[in-house]
PDB file of N, CA and C in Angstrom:
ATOM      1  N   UNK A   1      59.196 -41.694  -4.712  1.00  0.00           N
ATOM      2  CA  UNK A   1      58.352 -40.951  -5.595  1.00  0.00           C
ATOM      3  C   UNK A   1      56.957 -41.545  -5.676  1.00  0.00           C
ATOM      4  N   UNK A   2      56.912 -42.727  -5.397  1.00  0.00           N
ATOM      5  CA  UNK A   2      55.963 -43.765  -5.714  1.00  0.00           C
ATOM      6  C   UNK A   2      54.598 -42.903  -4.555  1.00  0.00           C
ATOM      7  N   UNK A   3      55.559 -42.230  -3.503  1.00  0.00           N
ATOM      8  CA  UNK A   3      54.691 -42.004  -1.891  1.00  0.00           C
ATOM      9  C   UNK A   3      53.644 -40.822  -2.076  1.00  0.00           C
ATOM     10  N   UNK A   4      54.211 -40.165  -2.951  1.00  0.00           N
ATOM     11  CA  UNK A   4      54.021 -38.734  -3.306  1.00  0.00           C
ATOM     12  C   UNK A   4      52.866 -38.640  -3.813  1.00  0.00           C
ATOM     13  N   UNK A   5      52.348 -39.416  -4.524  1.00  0.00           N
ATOM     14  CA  UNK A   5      50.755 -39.496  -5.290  1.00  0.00           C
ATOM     15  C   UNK A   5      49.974 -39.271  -4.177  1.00  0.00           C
ATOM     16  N   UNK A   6      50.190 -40.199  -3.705  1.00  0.00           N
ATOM     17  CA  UNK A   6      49.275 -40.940  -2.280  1.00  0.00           C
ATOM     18  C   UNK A   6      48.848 -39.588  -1.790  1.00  0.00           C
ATOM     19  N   UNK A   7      49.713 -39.759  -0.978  1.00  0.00           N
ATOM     20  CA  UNK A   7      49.656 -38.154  -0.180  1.00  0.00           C
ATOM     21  C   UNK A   7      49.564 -36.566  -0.750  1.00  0.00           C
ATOM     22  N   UNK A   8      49.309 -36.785  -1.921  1.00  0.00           N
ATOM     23  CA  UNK A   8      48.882 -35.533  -2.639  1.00  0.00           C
ATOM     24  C   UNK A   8      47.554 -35.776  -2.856  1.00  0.00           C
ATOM     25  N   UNK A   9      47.199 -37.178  -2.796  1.00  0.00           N
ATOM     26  CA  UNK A   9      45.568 -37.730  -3.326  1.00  0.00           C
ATOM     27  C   UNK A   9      44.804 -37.790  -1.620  1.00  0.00           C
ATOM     28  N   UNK A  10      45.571 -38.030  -0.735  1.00  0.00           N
ATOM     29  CA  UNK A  10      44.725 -37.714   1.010  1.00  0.00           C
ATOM     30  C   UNK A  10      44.732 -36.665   1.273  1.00  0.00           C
ATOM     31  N   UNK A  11      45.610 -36.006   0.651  1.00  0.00           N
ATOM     32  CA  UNK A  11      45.423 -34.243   0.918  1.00  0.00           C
ATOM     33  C   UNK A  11      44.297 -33.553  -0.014  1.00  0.00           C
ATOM     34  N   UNK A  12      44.119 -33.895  -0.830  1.00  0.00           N
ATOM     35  CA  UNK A  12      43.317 -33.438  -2.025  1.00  0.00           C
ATOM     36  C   UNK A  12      42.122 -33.903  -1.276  1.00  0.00           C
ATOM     37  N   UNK A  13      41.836 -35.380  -1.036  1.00  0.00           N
ATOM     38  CA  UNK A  13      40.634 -35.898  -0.519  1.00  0.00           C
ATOM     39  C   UNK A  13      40.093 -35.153   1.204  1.00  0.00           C
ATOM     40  N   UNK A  14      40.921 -35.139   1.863  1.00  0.00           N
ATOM     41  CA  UNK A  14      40.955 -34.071   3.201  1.00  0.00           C
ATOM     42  C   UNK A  14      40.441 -32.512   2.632  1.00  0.00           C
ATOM     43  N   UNK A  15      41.050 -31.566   1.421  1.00  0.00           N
ATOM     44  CA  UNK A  15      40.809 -30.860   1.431  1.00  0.00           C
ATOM     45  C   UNK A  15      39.086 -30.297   1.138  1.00  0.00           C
ATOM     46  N   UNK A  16      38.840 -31.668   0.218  1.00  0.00           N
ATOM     47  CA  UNK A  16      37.397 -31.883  -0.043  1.00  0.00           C
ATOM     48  C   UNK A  16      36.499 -31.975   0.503  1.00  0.00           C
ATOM     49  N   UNK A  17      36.951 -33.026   1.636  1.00  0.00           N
ATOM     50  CA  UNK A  17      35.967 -33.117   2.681  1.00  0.00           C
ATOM     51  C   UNK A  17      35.970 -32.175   3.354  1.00  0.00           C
ATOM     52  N   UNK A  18      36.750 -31.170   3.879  1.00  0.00           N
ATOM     53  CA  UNK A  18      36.611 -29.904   4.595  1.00  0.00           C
ATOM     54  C   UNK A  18      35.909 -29.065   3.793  1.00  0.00           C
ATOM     55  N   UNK A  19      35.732 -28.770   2.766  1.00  0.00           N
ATOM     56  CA  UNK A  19      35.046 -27.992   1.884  1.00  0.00           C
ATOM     57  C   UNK A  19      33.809 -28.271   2.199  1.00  0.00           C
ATOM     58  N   UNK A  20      33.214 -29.754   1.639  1.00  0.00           N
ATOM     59  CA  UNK A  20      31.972 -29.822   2.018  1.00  0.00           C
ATOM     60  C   UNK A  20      31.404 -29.801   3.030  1.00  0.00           C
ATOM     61  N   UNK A  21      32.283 -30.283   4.186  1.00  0.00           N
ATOM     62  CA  UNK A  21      31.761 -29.519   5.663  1.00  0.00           C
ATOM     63  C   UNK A  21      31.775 -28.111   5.853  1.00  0.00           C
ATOM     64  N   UNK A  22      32.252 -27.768   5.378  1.00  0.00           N
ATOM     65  CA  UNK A  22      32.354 -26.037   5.573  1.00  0.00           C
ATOM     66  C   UNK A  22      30.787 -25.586   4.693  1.00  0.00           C
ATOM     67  N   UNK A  23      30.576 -26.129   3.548  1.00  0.00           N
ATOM     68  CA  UNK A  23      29.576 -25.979   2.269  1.00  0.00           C
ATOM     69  C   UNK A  23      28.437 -26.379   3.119  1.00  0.00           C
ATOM     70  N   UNK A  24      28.020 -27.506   3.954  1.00  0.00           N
ATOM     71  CA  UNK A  24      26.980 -28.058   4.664  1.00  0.00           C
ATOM     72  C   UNK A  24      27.152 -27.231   5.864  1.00  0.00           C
ATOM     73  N   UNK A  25      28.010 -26.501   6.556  1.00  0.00           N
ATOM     74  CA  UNK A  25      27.648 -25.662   7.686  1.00  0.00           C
ATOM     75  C   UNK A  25      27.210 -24.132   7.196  1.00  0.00           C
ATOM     76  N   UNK A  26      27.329 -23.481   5.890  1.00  0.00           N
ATOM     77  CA  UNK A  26      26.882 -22.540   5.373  1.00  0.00           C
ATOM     78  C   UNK A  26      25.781 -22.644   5.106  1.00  0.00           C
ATOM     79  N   UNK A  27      25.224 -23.745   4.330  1.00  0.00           N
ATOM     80  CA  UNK A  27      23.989 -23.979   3.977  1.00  0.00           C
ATOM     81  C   UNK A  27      23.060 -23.878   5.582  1.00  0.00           C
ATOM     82  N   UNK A  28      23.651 -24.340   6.637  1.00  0.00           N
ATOM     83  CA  UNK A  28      23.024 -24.317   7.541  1.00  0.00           C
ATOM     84  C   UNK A  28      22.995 -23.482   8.510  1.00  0.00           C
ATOM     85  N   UNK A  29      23.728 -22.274   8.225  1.00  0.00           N
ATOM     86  CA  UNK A  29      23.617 -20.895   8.524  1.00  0.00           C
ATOM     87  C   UNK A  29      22.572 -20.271   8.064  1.00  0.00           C
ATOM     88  N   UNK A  30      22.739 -20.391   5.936  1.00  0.00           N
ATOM     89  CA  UNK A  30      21.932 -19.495   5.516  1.00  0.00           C
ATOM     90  C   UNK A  30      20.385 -19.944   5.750  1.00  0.00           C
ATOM     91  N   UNK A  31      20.190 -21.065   5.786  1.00  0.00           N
ATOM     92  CA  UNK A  31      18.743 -21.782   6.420  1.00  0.00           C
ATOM     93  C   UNK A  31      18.387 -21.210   7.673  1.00  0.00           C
ATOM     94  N   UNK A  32      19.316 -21.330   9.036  1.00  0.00           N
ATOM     95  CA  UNK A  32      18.774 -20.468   9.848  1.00  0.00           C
ATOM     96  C   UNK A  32      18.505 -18.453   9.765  1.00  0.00           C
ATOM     97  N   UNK A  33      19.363 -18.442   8.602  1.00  0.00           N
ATOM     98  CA  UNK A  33      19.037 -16.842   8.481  1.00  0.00           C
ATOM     99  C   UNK A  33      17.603 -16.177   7.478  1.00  0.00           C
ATOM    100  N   UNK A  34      17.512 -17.510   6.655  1.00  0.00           N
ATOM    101  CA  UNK A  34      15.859 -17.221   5.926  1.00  0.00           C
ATOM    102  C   UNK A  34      14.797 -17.149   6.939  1.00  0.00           C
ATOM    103  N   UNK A  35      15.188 -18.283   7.599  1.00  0.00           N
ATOM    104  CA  UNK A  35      14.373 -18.465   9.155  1.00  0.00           C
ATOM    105  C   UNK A  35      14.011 -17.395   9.964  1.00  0.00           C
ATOM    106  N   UNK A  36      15.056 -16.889  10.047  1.00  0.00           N
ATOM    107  CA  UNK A  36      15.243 -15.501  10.973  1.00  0.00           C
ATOM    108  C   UNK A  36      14.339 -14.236  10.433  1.00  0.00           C
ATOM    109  N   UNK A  37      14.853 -14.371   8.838  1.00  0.00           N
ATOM    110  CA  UNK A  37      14.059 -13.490   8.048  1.00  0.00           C
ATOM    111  C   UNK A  37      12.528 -13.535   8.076  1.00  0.00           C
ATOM    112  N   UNK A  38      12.024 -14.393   7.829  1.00  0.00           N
ATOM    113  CA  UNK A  38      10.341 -15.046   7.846  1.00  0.00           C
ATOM    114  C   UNK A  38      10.267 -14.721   8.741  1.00  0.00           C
ATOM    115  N   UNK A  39      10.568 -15.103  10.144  1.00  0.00           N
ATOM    116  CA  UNK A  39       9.690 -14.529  11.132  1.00  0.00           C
ATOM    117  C   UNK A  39      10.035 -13.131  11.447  1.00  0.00           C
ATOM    118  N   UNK A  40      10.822 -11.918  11.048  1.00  0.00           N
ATOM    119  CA  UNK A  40      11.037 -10.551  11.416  1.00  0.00           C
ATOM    120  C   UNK A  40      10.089 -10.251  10.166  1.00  0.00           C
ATOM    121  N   UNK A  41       9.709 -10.634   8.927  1.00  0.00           N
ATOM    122  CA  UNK A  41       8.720 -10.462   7.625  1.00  0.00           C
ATOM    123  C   UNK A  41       7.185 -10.374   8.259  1.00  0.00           C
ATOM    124  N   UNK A  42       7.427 -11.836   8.712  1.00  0.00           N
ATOM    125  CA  UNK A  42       5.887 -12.085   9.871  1.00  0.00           C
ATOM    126  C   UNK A  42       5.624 -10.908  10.633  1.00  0.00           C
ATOM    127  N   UNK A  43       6.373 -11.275  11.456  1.00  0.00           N
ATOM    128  CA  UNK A  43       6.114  -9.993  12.536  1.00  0.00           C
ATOM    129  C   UNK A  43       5.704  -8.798  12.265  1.00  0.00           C
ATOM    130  N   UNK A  44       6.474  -7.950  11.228  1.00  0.00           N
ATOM    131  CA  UNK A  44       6.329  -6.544  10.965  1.00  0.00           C
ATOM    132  C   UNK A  44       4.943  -6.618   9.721  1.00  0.00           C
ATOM    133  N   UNK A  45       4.338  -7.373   9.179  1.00  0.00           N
ATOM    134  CA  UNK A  45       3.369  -8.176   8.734  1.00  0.00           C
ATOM    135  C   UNK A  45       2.443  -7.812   9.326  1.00  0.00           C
ATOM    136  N   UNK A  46       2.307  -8.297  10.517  1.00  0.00           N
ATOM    137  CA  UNK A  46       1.406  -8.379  11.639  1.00  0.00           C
ATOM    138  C   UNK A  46       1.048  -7.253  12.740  1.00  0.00           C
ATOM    139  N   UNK A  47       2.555  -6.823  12.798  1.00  0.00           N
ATOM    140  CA  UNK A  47       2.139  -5.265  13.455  1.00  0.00           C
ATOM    141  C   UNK A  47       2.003  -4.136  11.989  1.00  0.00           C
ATOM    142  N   UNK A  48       2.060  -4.235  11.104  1.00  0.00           N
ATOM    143  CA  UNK A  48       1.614  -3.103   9.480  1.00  0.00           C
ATOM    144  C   UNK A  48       0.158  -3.808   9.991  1.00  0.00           C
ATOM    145  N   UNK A  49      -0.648  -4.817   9.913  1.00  0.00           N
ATOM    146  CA  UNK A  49      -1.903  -5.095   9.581  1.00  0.00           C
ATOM    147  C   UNK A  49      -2.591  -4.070  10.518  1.00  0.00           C
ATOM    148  N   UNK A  50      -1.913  -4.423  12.086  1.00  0.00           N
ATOM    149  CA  UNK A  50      -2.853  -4.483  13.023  1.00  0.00           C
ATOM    150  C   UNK A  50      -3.028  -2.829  13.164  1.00  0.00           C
ATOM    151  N   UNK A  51      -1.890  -2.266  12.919  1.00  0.00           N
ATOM    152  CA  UNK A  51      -1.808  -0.719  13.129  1.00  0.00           C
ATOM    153  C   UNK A  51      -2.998  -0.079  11.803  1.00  0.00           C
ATOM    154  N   UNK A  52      -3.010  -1.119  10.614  1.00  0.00           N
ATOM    155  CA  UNK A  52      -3.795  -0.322   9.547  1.00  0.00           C
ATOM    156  C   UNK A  52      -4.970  -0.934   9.623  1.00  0.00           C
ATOM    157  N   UNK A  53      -5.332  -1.607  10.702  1.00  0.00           N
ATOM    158  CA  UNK A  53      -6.608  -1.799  11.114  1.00  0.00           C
ATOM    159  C   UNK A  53      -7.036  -0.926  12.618  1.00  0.00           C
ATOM    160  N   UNK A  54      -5.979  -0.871  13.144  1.00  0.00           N
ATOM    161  CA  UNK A  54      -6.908   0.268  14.439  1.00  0.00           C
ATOM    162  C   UNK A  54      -7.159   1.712  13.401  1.00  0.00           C
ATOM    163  N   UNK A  55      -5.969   2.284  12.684  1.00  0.00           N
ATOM    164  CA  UNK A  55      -6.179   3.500  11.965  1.00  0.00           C
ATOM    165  C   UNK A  55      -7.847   3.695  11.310  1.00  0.00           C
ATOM    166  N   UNK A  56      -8.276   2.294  10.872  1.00  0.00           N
ATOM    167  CA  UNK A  56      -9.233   2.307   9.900  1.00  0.00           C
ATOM    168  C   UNK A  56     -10.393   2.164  10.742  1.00  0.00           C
ATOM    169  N   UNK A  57     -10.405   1.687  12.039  1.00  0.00           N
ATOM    170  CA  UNK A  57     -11.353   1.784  13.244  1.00  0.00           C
ATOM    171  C   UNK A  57     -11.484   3.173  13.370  1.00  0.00           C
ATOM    172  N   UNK A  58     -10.483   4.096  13.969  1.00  0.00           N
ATOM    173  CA  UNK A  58     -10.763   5.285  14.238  1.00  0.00           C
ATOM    174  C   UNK A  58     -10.993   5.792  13.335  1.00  0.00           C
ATOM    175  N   UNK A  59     -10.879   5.771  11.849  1.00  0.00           N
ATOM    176  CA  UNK A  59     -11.364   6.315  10.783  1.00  0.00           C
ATOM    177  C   UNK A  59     -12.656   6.366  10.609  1.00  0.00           C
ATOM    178  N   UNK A  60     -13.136   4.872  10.825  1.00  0.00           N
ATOM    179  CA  UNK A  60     -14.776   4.545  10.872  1.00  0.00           C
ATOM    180  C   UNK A  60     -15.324   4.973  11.928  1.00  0.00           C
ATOM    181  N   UNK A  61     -14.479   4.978  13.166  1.00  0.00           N
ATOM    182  CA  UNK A  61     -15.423   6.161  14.440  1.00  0.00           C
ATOM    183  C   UNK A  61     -16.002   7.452  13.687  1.00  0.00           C
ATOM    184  N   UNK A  62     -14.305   8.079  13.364  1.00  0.00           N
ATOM    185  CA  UNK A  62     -14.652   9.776  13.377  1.00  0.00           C
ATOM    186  C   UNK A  62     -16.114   9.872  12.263  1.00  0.00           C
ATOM    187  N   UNK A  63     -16.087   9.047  10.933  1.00  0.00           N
ATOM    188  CA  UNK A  63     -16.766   9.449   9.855  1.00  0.00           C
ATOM    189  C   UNK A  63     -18.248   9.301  10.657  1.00  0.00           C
ATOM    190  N   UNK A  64     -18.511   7.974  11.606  1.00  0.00           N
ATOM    191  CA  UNK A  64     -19.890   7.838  12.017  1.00  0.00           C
ATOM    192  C   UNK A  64     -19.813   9.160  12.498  1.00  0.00           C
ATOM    193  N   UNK A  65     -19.063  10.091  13.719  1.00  0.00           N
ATOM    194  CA  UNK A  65     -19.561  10.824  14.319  1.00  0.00           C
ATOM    195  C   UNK A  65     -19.832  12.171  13.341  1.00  0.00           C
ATOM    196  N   UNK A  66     -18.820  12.487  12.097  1.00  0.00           N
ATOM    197  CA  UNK A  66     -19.121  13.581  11.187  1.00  0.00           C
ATOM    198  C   UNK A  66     -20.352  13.507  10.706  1.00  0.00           C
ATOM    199  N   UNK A  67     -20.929  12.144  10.306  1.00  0.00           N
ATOM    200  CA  UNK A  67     -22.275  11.653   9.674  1.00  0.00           C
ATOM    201  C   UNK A  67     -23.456  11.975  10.589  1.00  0.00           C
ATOM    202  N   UNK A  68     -23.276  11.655  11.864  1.00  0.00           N
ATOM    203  CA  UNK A  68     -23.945  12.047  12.717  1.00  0.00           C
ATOM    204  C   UNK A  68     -24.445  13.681  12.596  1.00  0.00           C
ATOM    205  N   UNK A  69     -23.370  13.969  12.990  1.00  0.00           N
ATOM    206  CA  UNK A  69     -23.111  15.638  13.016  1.00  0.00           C
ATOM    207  C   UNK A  69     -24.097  16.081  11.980  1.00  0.00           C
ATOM    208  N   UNK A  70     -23.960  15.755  10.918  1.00  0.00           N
ATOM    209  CA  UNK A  70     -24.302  16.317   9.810  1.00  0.00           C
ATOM    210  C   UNK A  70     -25.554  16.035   9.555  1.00  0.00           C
ATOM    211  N   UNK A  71     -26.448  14.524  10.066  1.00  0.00           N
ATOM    212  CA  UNK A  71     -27.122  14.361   9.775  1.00  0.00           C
ATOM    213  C   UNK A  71     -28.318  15.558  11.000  1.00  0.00           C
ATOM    214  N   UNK A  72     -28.142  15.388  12.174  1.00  0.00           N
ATOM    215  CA  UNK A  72     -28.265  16.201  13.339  1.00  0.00           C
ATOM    216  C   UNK A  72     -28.709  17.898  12.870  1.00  0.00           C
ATOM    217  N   UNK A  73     -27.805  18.442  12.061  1.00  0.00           N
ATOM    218  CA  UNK A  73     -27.974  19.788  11.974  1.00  0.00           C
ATOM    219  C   UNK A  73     -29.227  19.661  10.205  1.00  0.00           C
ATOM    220  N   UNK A  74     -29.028  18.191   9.888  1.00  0.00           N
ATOM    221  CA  UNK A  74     -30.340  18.783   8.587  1.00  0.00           C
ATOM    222  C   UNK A  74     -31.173  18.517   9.107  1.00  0.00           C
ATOM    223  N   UNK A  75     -31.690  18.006  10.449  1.00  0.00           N
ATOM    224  CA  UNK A  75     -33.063  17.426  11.175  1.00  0.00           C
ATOM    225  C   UNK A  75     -33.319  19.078  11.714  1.00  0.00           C
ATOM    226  N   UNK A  76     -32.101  19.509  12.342  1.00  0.00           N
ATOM    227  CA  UNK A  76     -32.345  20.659  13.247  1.00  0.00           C
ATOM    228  C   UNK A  76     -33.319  22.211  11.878  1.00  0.00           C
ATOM    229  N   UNK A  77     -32.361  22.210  11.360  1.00  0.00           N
ATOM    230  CA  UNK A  77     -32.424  23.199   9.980  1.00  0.00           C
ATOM    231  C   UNK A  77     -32.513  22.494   8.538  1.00  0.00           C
ATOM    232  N   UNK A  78     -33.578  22.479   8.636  1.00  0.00           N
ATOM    233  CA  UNK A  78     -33.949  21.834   7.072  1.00  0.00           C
ATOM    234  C   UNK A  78     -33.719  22.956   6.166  1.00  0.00           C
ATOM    235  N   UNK A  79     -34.093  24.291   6.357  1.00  0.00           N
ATOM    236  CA  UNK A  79     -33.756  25.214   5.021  1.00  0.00           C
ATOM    237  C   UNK A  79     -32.832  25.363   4.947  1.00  0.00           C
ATOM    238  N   UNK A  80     -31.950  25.147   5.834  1.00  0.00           N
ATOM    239  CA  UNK A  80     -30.444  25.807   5.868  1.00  0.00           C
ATOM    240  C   UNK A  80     -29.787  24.592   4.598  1.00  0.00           C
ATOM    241  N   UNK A  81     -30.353  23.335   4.303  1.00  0.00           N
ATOM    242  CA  UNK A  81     -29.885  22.519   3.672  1.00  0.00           C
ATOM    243  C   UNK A  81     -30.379  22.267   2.395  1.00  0.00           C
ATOM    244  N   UNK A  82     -31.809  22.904   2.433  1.00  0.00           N
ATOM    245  CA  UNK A  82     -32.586  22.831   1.446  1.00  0.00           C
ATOM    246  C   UNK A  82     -31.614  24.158   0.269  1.00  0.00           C
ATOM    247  N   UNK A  83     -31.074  25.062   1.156  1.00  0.00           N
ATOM    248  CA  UNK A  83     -30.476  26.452   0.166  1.00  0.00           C
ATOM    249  C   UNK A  83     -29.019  25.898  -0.079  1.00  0.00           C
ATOM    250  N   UNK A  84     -28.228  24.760   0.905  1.00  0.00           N
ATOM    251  CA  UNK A  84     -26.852  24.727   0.184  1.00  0.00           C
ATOM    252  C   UNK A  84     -27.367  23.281  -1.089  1.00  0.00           C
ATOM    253  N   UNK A  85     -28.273  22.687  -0.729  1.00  0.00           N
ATOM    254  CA  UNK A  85     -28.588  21.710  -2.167  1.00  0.00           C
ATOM    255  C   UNK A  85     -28.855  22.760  -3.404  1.00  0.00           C
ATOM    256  N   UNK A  86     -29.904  23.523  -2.942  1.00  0.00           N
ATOM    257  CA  UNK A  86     -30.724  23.946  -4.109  1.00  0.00           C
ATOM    258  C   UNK A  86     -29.476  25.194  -4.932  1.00  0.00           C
ATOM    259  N   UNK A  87     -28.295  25.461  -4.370  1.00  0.00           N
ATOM    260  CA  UNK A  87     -27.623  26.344  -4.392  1.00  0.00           C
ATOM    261  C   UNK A  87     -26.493  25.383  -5.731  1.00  0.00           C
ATOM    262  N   UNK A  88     -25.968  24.556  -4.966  1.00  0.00           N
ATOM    263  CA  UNK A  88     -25.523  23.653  -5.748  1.00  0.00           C
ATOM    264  C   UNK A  88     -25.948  23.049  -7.106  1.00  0.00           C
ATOM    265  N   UNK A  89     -27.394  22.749  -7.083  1.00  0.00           N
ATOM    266  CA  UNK A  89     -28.078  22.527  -8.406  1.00  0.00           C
ATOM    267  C   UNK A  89     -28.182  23.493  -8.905  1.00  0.00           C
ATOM    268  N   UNK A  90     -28.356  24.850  -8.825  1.00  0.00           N
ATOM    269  CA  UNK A  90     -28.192  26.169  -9.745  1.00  0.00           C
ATOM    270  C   UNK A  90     -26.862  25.914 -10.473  1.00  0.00           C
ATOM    271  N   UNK A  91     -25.779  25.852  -9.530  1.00  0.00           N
ATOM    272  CA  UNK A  91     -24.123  26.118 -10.016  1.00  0.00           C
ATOM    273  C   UNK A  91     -24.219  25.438 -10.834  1.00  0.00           C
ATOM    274  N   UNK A  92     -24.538  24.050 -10.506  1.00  0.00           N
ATOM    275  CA  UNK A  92     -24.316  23.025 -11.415  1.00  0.00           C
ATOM    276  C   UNK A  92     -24.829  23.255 -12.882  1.00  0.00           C
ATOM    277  N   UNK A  93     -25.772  23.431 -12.747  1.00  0.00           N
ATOM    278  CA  UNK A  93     -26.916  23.933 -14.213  1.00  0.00           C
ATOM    279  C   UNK A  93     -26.507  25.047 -14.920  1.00  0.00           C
ATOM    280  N   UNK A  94     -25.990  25.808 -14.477  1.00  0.00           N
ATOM    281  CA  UNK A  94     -25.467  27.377 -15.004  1.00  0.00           C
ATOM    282  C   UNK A  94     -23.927  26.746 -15.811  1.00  0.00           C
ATOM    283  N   UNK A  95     -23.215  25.584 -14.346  1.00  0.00           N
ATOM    284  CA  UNK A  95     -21.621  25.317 -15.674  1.00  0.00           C
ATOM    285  C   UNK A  95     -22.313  24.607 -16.792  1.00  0.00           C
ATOM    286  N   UNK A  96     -23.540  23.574 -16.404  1.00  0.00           N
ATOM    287  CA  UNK A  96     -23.475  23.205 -17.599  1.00  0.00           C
ATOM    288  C   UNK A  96     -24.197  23.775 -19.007  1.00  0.00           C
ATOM    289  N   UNK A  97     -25.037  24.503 -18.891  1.00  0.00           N
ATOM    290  CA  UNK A  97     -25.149  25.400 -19.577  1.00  0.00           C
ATOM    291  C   UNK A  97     -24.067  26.132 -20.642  1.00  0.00           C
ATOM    292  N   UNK A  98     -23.171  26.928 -19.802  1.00  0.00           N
ATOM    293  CA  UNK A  98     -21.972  27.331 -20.387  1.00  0.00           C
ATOM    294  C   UNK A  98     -21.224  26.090 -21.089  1.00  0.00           C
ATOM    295  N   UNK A  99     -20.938  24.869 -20.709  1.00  0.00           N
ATOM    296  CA  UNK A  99     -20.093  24.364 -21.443  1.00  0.00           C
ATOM    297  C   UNK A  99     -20.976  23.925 -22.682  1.00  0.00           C
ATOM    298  N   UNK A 100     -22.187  24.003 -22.447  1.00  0.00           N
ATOM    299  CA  UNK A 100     -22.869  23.443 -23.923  1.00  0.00           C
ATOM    300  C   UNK A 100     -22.800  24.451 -24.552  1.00  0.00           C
ATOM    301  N   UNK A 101     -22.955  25.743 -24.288  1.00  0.00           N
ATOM    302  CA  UNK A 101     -23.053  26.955 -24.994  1.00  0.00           C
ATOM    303  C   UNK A 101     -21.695  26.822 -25.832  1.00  0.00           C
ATOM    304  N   UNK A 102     -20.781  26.689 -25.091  1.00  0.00           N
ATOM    305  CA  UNK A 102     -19.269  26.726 -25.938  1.00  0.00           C
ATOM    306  C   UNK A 102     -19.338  25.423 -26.896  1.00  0.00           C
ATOM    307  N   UNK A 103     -19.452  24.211 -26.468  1.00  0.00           N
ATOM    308  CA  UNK A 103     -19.585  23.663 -27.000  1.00  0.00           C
ATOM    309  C   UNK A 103     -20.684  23.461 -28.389  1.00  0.00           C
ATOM    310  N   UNK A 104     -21.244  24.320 -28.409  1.00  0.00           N
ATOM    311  CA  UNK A 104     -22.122  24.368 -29.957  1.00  0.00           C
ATOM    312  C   UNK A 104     -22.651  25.320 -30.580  1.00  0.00           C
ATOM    313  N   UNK A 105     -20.995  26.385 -30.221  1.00  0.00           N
ATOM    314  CA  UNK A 105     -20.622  27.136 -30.800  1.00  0.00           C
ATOM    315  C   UNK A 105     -20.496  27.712 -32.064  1.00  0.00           C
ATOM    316  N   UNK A 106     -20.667  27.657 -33.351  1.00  0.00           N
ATOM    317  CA  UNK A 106     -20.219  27.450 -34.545  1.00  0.00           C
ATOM    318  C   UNK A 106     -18.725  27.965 -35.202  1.00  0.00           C
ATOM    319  N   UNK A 107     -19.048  29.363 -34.929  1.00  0.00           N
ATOM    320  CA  UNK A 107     -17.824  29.929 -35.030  1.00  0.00           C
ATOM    321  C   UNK A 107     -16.127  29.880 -34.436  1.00  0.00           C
ATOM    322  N   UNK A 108     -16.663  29.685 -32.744  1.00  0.00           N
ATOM    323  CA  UNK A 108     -15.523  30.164 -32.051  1.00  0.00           C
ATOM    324  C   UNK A 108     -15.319  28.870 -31.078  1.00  0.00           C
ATOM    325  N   UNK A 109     -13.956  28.571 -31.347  1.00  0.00           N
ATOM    326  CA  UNK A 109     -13.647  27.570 -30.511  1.00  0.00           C
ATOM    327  C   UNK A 109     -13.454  27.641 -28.716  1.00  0.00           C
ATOM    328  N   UNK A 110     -13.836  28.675 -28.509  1.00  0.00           N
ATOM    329  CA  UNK A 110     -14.171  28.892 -26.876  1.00  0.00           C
ATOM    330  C   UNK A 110     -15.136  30.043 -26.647  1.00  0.00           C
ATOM    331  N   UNK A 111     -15.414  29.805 -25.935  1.00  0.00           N
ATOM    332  CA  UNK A 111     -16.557  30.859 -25.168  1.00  0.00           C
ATOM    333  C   UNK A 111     -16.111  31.903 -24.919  1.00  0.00           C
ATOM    334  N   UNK A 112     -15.046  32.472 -24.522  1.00  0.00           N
ATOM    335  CA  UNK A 112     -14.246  33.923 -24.677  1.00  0.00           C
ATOM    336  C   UNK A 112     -13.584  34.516 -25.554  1.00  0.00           C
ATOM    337  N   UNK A 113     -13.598  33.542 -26.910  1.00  0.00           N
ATOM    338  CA  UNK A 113     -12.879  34.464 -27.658  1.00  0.00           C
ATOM    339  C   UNK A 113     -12.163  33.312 -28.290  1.00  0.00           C
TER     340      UNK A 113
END
């Protein structure tokens, strides 16, 4: 009976030590799998940047060439630009007009009624 401790206490101690080897080879799984992670994070990182930097190149092409464009046809036709400005500052002046009109109103809380 005396034997029985023993060998319930090397088994206990065996089972421990397998644990923590098993515990230190997990840990050193999940270390190589953060690893793994960071650089697939990196990567897709790096191709998101690079793709939302060519997008923003060709973005900045097209706008120079619309700017162009645009600037091109008010050199060509100045009245033609002089009537969509001066057209615009009418509109503009006429809403605001109306909203002051409603707005200082006395009676009626809107302009139609």
């Amino acid at each position: 009976m005396a034997n029985a401790p023993k060998s319930v206490g090397l088994n206990i101690d065996s089972v421990q030590k397998a644990f923590e080897k098993q515990i230190a080879e997990l840990r050193g799984e999940i270390g190589k799998i953060n690893n793994s992670i960071e650089e697939r994070g990196a990567r897709l990182a790096r191709e998101a940047i690079e793709t939302a930097s060519a997008r923003a190149s060709r973005a900045a092409k097209r706008l120079g060439t619309q700017t162009q464009s645009v600037s091109e046809i008010a050199r060509e036709s100045p009245g033609a630009v002089t009537l969509v400005f001066g057209t615009a500052a009418l509109l503009g002046f006429a809403i605001g007009v109306a909203i002051g009109m409603t707005a200082n109103s006395p009676g009626r809380g809107t302009y139609w009624g």
